[in-house]
PDB file of N, CA and C in Angstrom:
ATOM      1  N   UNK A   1     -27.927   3.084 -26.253  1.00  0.00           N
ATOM      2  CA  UNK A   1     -27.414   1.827 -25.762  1.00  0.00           C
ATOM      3  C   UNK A   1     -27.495   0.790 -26.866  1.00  0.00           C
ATOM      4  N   UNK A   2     -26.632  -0.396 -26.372  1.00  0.00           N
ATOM      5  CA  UNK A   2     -26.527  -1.707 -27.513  1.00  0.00           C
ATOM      6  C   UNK A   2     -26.825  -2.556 -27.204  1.00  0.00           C
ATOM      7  N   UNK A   3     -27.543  -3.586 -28.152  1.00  0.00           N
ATOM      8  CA  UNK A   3     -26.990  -4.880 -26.857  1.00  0.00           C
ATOM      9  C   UNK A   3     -26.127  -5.684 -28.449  1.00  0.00           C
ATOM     10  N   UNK A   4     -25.165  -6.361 -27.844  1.00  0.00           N
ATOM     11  CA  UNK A   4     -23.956  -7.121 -28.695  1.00  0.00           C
ATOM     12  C   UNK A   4     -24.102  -8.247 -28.734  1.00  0.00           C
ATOM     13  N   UNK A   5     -24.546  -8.724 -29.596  1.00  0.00           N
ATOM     14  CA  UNK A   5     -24.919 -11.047 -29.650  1.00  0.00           C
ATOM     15  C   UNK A   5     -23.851 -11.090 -30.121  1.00  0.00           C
ATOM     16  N   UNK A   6     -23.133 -11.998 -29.718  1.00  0.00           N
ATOM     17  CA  UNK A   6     -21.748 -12.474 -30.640  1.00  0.00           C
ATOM     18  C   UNK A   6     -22.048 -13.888 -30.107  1.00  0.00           C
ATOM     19  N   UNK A   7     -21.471 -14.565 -31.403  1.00  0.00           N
ATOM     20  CA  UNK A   7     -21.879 -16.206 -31.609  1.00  0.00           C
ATOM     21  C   UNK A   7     -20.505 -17.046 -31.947  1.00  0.00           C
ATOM     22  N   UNK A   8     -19.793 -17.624 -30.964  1.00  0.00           N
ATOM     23  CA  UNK A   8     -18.231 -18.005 -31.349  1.00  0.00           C
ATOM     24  C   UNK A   8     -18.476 -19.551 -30.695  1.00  0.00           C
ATOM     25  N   UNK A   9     -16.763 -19.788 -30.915  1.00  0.00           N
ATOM     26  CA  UNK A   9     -16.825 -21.122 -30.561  1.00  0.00           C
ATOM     27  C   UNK A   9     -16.298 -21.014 -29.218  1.00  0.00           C
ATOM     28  N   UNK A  10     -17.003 -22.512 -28.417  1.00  0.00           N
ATOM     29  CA  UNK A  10     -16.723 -22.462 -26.921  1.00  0.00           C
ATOM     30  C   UNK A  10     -15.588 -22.068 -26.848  1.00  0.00           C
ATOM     31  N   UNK A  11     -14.351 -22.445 -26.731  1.00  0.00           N
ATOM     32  CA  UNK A  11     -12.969 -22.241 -26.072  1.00  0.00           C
ATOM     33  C   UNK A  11     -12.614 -21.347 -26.437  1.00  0.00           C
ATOM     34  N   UNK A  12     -13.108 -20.279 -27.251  1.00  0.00           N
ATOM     35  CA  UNK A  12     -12.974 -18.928 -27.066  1.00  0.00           C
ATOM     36  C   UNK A  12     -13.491 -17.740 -25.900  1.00  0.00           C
ATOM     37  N   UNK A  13     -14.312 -18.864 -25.161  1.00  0.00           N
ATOM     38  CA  UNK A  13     -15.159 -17.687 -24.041  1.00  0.00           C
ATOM     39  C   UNK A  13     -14.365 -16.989 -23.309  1.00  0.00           C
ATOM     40  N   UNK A  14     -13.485 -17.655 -22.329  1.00  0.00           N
ATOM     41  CA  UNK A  14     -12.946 -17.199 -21.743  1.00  0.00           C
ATOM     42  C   UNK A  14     -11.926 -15.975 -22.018  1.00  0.00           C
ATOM     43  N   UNK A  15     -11.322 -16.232 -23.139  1.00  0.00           N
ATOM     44  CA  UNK A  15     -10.118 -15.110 -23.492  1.00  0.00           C
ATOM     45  C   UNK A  15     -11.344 -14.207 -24.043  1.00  0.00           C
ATOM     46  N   UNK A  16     -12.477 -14.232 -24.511  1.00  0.00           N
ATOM     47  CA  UNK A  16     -13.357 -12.800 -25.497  1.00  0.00           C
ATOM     48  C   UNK A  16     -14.348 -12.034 -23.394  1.00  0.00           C
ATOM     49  N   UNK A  17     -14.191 -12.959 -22.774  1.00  0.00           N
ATOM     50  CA  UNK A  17     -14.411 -12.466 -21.493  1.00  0.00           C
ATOM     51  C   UNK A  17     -13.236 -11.584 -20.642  1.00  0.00           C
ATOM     52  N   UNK A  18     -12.214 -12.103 -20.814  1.00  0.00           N
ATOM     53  CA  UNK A  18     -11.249 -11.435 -20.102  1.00  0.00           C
ATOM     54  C   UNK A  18     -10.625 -10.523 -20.852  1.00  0.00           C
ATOM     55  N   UNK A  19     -10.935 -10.250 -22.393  1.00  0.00           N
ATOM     56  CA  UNK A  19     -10.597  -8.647 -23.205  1.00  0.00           C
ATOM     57  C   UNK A  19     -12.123  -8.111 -22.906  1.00  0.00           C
ATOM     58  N   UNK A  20     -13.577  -8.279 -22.465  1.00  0.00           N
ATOM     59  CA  UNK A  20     -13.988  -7.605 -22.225  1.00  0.00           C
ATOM     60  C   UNK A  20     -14.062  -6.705 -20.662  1.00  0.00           C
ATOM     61  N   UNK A  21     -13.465  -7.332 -20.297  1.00  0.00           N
ATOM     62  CA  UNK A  21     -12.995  -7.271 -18.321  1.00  0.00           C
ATOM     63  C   UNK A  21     -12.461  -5.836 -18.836  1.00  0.00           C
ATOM     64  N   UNK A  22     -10.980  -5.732 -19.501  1.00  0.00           N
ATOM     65  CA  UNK A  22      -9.958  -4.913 -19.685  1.00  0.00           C
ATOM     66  C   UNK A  22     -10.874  -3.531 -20.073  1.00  0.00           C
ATOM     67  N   UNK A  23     -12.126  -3.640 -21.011  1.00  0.00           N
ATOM     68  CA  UNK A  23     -12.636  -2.861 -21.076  1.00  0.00           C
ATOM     69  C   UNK A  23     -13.651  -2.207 -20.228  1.00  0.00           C
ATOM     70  N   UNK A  24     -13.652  -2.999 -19.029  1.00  0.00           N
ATOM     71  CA  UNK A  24     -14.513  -1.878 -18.015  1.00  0.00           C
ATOM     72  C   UNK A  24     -15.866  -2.926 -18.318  1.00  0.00           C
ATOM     73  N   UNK A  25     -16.566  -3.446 -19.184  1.00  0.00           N
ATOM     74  CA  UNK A  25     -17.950  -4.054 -19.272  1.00  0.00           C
ATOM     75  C   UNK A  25     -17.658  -5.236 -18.106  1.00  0.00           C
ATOM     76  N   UNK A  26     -18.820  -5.004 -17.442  1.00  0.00           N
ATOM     77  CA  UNK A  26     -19.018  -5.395 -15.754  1.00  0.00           C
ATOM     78  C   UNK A  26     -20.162  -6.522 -16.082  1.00  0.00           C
ATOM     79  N   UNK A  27     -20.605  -6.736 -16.973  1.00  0.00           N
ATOM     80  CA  UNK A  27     -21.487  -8.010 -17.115  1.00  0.00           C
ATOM     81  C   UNK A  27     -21.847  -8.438 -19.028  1.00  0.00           C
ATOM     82  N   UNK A  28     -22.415  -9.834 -18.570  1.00  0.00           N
ATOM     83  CA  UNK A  28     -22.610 -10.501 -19.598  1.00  0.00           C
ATOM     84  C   UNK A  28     -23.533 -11.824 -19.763  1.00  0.00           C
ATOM     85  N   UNK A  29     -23.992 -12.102 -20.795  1.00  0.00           N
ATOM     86  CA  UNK A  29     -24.524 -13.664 -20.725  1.00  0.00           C
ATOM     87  C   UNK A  29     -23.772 -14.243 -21.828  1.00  0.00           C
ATOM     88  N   UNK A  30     -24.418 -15.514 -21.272  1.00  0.00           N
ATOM     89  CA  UNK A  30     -23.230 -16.633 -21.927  1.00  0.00           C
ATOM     90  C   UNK A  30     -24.553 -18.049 -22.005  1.00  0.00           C
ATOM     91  N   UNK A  31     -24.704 -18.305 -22.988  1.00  0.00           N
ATOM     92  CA  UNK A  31     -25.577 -19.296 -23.355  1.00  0.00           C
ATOM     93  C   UNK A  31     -24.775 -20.878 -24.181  1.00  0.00           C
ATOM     94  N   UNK A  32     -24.949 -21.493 -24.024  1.00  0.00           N
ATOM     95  CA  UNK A  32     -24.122 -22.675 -24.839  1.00  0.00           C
ATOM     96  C   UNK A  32     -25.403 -22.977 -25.512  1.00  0.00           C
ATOM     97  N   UNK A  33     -25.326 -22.708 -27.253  1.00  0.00           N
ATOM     98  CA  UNK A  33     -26.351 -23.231 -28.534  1.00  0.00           C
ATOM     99  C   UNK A  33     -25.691 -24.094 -29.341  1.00  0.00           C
ATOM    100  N   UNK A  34     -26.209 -24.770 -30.131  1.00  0.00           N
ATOM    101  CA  UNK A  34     -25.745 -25.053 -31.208  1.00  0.00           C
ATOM    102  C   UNK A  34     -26.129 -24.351 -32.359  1.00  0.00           C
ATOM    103  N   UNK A  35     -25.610 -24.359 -33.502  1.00  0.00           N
ATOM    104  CA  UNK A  35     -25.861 -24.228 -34.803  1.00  0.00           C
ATOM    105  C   UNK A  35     -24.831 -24.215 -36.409  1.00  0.00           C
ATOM    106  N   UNK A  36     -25.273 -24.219 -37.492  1.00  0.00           N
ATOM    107  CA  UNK A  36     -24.398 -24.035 -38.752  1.00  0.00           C
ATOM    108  C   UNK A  36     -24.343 -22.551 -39.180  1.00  0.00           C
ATOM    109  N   UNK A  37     -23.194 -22.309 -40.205  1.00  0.00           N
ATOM    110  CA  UNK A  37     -23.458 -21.565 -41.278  1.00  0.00           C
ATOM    111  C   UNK A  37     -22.491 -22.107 -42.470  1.00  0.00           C
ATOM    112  N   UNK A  38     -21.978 -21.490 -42.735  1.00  0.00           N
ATOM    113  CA  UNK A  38     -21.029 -21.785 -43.484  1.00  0.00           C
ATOM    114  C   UNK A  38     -20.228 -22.925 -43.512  1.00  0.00           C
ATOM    115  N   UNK A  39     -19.900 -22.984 -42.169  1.00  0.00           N
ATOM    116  CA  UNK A  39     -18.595 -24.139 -41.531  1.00  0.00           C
ATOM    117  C   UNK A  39     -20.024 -26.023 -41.998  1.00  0.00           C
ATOM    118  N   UNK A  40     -21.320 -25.689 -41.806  1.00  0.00           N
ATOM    119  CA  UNK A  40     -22.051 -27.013 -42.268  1.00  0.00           C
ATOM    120  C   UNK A  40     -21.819 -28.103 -41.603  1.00  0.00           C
ATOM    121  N   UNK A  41     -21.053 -28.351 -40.790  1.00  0.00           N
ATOM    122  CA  UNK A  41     -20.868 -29.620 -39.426  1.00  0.00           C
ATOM    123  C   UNK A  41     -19.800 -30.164 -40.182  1.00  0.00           C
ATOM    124  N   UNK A  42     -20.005 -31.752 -39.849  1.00  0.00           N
ATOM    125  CA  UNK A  42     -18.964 -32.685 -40.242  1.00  0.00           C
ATOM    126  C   UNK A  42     -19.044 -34.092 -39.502  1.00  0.00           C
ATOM    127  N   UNK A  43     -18.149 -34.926 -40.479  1.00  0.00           N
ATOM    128  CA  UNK A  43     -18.682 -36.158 -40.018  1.00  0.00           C
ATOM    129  C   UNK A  43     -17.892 -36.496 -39.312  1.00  0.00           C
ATOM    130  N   UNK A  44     -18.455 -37.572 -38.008  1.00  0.00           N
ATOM    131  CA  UNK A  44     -17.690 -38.067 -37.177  1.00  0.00           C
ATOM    132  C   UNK A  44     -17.550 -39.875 -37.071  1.00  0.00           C
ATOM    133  N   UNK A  45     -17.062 -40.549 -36.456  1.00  0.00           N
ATOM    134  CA  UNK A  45     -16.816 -42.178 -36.836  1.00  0.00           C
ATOM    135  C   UNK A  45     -16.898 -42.274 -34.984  1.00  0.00           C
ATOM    136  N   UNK A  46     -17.854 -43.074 -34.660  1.00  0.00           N
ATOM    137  CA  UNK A  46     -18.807 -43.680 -33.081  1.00  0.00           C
ATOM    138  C   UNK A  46     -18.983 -45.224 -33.825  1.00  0.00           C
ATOM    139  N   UNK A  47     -18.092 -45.865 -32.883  1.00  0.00           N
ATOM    140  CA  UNK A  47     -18.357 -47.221 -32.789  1.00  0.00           C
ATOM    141  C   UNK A  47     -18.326 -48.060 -33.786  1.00  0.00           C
ATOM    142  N   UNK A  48     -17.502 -47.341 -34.927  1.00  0.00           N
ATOM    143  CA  UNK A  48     -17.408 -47.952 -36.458  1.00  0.00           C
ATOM    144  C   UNK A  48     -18.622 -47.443 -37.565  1.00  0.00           C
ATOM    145  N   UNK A  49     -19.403 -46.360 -36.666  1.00  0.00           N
ATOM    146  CA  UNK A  49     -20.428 -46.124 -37.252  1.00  0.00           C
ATOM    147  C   UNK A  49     -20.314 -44.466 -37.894  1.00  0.00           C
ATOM    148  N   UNK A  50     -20.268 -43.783 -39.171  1.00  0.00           N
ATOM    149  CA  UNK A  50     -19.959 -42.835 -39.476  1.00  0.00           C
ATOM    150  C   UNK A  50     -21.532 -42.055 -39.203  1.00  0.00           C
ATOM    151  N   UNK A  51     -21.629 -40.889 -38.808  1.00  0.00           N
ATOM    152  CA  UNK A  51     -22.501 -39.960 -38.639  1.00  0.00           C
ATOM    153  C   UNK A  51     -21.983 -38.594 -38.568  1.00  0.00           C
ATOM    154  N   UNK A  52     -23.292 -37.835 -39.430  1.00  0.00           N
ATOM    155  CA  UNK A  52     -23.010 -36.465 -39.844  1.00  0.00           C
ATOM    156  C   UNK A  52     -23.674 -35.650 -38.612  1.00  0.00           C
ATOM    157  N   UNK A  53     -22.600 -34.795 -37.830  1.00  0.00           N
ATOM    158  CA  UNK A  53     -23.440 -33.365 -37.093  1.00  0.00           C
ATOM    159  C   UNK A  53     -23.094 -32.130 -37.722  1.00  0.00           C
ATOM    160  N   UNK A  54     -24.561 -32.264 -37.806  1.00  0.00           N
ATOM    161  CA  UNK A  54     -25.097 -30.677 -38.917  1.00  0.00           C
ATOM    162  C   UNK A  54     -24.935 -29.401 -37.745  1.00  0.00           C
ATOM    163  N   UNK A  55     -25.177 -29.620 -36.109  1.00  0.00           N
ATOM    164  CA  UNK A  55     -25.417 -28.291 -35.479  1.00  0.00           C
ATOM    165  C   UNK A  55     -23.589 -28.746 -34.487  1.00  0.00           C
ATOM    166  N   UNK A  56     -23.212 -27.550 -34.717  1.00  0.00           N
ATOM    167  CA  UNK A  56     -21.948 -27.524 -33.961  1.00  0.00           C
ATOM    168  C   UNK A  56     -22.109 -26.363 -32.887  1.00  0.00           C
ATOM    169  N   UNK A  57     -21.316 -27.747 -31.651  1.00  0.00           N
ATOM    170  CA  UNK A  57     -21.676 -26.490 -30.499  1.00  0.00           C
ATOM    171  C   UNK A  57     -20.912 -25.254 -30.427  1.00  0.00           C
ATOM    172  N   UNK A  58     -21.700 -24.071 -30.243  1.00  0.00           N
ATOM    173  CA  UNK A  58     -20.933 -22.438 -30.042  1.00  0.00           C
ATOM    174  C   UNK A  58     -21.511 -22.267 -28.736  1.00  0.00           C
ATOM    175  N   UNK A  59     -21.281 -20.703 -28.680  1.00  0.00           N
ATOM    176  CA  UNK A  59     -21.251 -19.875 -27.260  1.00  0.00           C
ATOM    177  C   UNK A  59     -21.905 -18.654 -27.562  1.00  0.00           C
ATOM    178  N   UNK A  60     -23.335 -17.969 -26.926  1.00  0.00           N
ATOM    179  CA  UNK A  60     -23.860 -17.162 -27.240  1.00  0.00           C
ATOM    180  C   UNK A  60     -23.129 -15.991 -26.333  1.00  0.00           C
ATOM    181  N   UNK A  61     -22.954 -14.775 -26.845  1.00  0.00           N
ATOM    182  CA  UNK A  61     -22.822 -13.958 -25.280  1.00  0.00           C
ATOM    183  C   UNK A  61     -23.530 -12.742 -25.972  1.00  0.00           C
ATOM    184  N   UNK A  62     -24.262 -12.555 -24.858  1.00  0.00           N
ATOM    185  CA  UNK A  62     -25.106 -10.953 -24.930  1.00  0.00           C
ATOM    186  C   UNK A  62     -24.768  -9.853 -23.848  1.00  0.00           C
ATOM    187  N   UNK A  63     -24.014  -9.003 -24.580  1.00  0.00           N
ATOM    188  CA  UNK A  63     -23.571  -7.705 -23.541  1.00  0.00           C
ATOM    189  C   UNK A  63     -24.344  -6.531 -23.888  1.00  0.00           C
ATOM    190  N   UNK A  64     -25.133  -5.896 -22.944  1.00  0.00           N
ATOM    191  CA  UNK A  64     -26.014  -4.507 -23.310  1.00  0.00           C
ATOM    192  C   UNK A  64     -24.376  -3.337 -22.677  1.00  0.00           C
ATOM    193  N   UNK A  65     -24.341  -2.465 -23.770  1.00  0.00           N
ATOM    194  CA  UNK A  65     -23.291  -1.246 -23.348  1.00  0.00           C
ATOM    195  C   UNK A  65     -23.774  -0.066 -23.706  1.00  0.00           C
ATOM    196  N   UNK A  66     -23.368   0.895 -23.577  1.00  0.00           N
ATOM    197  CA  UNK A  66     -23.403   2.257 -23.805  1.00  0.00           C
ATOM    198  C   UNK A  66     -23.109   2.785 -25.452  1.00  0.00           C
ATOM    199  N   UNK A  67     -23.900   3.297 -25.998  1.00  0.00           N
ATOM    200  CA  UNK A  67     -23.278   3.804 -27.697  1.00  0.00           C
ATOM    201  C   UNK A  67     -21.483   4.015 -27.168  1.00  0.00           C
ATOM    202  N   UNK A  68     -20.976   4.258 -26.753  1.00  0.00           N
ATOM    203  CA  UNK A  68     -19.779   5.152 -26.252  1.00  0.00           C
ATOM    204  C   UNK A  68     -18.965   3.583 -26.771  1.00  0.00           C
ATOM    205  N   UNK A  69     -19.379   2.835 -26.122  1.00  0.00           N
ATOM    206  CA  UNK A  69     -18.385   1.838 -26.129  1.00  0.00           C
ATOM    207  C   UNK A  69     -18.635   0.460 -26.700  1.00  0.00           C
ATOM    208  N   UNK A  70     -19.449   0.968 -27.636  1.00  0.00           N
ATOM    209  CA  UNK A  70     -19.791  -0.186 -28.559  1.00  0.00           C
ATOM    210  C   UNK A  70     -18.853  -0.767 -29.322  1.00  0.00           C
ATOM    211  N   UNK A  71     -18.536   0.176 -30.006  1.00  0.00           N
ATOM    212  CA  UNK A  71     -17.149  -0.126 -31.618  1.00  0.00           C
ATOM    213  C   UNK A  71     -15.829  -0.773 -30.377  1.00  0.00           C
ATOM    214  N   UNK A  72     -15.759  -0.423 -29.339  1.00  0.00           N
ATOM    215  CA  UNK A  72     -14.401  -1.273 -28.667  1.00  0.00           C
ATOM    216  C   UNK A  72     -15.194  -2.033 -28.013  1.00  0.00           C
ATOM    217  N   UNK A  73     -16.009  -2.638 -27.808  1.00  0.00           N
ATOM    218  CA  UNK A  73     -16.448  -3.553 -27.301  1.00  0.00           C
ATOM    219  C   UNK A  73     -16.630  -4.970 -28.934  1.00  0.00           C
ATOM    220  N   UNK A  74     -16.973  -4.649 -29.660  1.00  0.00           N
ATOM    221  CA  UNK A  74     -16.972  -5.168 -30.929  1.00  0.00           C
ATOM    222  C   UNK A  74     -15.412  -5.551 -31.626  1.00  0.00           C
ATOM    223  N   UNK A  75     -14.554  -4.545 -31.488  1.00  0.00           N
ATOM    224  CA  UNK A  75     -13.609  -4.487 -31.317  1.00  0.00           C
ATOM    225  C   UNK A  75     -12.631  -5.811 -30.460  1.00  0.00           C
ATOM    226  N   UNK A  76     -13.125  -5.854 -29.517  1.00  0.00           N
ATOM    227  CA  UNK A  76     -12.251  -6.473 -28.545  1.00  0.00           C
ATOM    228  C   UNK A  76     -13.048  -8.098 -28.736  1.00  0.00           C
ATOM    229  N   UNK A  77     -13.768  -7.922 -28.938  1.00  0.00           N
ATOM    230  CA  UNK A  77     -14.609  -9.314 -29.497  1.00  0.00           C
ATOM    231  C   UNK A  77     -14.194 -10.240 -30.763  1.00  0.00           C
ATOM    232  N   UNK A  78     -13.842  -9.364 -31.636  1.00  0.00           N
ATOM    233  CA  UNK A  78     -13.273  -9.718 -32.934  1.00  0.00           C
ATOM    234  C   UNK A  78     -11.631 -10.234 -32.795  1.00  0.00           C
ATOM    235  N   UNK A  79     -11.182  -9.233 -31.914  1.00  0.00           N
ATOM    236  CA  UNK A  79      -9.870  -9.907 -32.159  1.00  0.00           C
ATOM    237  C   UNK A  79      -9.607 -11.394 -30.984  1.00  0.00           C
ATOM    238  N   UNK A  80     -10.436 -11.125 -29.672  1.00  0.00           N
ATOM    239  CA  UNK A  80      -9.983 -12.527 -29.236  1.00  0.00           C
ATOM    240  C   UNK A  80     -10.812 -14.063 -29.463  1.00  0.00           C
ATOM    241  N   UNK A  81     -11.792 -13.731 -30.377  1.00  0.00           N
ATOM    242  CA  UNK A  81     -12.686 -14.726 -30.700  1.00  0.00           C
ATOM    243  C   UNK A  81     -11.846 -15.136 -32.341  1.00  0.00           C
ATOM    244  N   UNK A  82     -11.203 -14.150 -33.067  1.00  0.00           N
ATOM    245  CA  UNK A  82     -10.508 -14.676 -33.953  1.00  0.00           C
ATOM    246  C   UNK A  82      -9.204 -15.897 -33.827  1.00  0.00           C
ATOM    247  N   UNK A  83      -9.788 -17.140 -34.593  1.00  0.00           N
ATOM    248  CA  UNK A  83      -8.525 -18.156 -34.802  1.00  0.00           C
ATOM    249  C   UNK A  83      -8.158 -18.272 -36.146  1.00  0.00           C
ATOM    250  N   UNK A  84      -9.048 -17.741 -37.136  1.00  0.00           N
ATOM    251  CA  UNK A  84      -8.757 -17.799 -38.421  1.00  0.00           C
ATOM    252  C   UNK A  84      -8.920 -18.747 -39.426  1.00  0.00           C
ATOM    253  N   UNK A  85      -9.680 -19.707 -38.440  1.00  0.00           N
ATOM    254  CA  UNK A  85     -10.600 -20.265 -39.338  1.00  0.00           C
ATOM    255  C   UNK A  85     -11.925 -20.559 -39.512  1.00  0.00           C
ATOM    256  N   UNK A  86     -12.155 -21.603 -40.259  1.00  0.00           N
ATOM    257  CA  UNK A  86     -14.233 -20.862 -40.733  1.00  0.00           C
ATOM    258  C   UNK A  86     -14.582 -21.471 -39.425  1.00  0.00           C
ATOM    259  N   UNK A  87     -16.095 -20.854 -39.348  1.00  0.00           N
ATOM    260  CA  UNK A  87     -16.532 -21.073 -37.966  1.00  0.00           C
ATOM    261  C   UNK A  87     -16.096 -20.448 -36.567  1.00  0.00           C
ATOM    262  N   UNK A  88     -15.299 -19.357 -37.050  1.00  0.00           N
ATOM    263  CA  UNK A  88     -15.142 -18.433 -35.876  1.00  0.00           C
ATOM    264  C   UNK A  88     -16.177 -17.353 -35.085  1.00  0.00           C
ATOM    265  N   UNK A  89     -17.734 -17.721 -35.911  1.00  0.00           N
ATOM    266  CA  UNK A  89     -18.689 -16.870 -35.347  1.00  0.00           C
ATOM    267  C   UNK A  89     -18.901 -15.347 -35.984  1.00  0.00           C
ATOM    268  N   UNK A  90     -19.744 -14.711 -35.550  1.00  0.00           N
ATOM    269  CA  UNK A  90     -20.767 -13.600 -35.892  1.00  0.00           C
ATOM    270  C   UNK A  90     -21.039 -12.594 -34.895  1.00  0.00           C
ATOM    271  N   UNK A  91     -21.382 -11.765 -35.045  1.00  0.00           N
ATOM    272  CA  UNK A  91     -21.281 -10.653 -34.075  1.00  0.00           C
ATOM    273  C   UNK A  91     -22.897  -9.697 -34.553  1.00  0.00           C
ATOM    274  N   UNK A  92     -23.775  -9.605 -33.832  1.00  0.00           N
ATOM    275  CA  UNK A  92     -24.697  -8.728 -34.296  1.00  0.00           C
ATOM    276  C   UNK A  92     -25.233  -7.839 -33.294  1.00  0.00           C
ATOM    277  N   UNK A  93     -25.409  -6.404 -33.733  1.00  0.00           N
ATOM    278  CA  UNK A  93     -25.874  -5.036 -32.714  1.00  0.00           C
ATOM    279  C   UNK A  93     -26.950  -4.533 -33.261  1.00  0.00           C
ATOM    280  N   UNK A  94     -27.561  -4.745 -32.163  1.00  0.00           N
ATOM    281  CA  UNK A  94     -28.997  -3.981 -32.086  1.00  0.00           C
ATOM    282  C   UNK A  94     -28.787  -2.656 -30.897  1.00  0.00           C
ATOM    283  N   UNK A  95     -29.939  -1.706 -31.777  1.00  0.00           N
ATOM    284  CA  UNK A  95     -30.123  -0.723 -30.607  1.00  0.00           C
ATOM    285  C   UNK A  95     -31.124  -1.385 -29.698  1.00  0.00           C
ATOM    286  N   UNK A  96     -30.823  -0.786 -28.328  1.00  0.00           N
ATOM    287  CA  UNK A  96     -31.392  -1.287 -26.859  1.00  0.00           C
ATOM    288  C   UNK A  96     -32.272   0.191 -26.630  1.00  0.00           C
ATOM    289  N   UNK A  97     -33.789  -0.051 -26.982  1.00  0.00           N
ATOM    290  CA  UNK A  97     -34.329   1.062 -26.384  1.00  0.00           C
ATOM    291  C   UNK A  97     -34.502   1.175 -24.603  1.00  0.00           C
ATOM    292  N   UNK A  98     -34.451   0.325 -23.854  1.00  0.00           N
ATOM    293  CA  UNK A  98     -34.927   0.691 -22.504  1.00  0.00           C
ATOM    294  C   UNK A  98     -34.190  -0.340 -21.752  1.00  0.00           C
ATOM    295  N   UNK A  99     -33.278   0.060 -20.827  1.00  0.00           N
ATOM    296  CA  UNK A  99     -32.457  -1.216 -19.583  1.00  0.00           C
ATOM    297  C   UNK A  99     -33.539  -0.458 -18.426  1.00  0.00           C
ATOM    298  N   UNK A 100     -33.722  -1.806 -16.958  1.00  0.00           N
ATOM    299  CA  UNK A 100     -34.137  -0.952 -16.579  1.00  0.00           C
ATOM    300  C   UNK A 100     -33.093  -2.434 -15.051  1.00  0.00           C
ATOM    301  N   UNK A 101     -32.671  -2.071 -13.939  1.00  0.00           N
ATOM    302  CA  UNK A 101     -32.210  -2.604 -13.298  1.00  0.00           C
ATOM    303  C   UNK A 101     -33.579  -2.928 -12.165  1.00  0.00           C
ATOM    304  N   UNK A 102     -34.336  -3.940 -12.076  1.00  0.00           N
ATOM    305  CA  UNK A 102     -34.741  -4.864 -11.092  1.00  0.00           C
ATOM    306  C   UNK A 102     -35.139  -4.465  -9.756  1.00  0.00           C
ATOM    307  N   UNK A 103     -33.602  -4.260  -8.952  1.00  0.00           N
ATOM    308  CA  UNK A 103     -33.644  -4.550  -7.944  1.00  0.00           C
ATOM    309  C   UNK A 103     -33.616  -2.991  -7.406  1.00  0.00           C
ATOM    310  N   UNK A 104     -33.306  -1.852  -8.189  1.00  0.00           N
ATOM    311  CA  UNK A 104     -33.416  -0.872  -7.223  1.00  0.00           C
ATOM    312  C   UNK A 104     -33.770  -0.072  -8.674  1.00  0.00           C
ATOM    313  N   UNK A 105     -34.471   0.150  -9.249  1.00  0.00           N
ATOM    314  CA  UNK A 105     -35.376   0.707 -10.466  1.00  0.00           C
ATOM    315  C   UNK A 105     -34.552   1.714 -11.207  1.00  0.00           C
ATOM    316  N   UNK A 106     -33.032   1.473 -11.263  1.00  0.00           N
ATOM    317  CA  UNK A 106     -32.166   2.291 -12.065  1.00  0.00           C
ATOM    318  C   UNK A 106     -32.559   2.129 -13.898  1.00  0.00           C
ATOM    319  N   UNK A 107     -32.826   2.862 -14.512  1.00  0.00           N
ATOM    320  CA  UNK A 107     -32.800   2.460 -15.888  1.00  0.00           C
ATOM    321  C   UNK A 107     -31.790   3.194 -16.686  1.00  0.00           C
ATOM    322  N   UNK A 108     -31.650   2.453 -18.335  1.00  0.00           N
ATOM    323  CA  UNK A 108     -30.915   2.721 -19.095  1.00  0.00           C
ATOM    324  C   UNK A 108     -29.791   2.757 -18.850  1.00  0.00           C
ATOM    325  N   UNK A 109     -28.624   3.705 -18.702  1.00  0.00           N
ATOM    326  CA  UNK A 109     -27.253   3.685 -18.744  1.00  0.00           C
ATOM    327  C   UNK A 109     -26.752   3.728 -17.488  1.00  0.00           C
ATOM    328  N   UNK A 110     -27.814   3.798 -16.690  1.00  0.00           N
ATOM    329  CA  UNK A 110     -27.494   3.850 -14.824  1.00  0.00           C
ATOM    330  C   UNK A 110     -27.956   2.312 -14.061  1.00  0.00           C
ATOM    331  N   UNK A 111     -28.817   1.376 -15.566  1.00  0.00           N
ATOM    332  CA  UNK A 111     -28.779   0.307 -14.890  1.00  0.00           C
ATOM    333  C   UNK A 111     -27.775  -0.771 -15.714  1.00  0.00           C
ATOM    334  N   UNK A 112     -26.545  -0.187 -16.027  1.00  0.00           N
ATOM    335  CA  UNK A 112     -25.414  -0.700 -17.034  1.00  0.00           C
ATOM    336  C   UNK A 112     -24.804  -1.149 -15.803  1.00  0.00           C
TER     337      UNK A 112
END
């Protein structure tokens, strides 16, 4: 199993949610963070007053999947979170040693 952090910008959620729908992945989280990399913020003009924001708001989402369907799940992430320019976010996979479902003690790929 995986779990998939991908780190984009808000108004991408929805369309990188509804290419993961197409793929069958039945859940997800969705966190609103801020932060930089590359892109470094930018300045904005409030009240005649110029100020720099260093953390720009993104969109966390963490999907745990199956090895099987990782690379199209990554896949399908990349292309609808792509606008093509800087600050389009990051994508990082870790292996998931143990899921275990809560409410009726299914684990690993049966609590997907």
């Amino acid at each position: 199993m995986k779990l998939i952090t991908a780190i984009i910008k808000p108004f991408k959620a929805d369309d990188v949610r509804e290419a993961l729908s197409e793929l069958g992945v039945s859940g997800m989280t969705l966190t609103e963070v801020k932060g930089f990399g590359r892109q470094k913020g930018h300045t904005e003009l409030y009240r005649g007053a110029e100020y720099v924001i260093d953390f720009l708001p993104k969109v966390k989402l963490e999907i745990a999947v199956s090895d099987e369907l990782s690379d199209q799940v990554v896949e399908a992430i990349c292309k609808a979170a792509n606008s093509g320019q800087i600050g389009d976010g990051k994508i990082f996979v870790s292996n998931l040693e143990q899921t275990i479902r809560i409410r009726t003690g299914e684990t690993d790929n049966d609590a997907l």
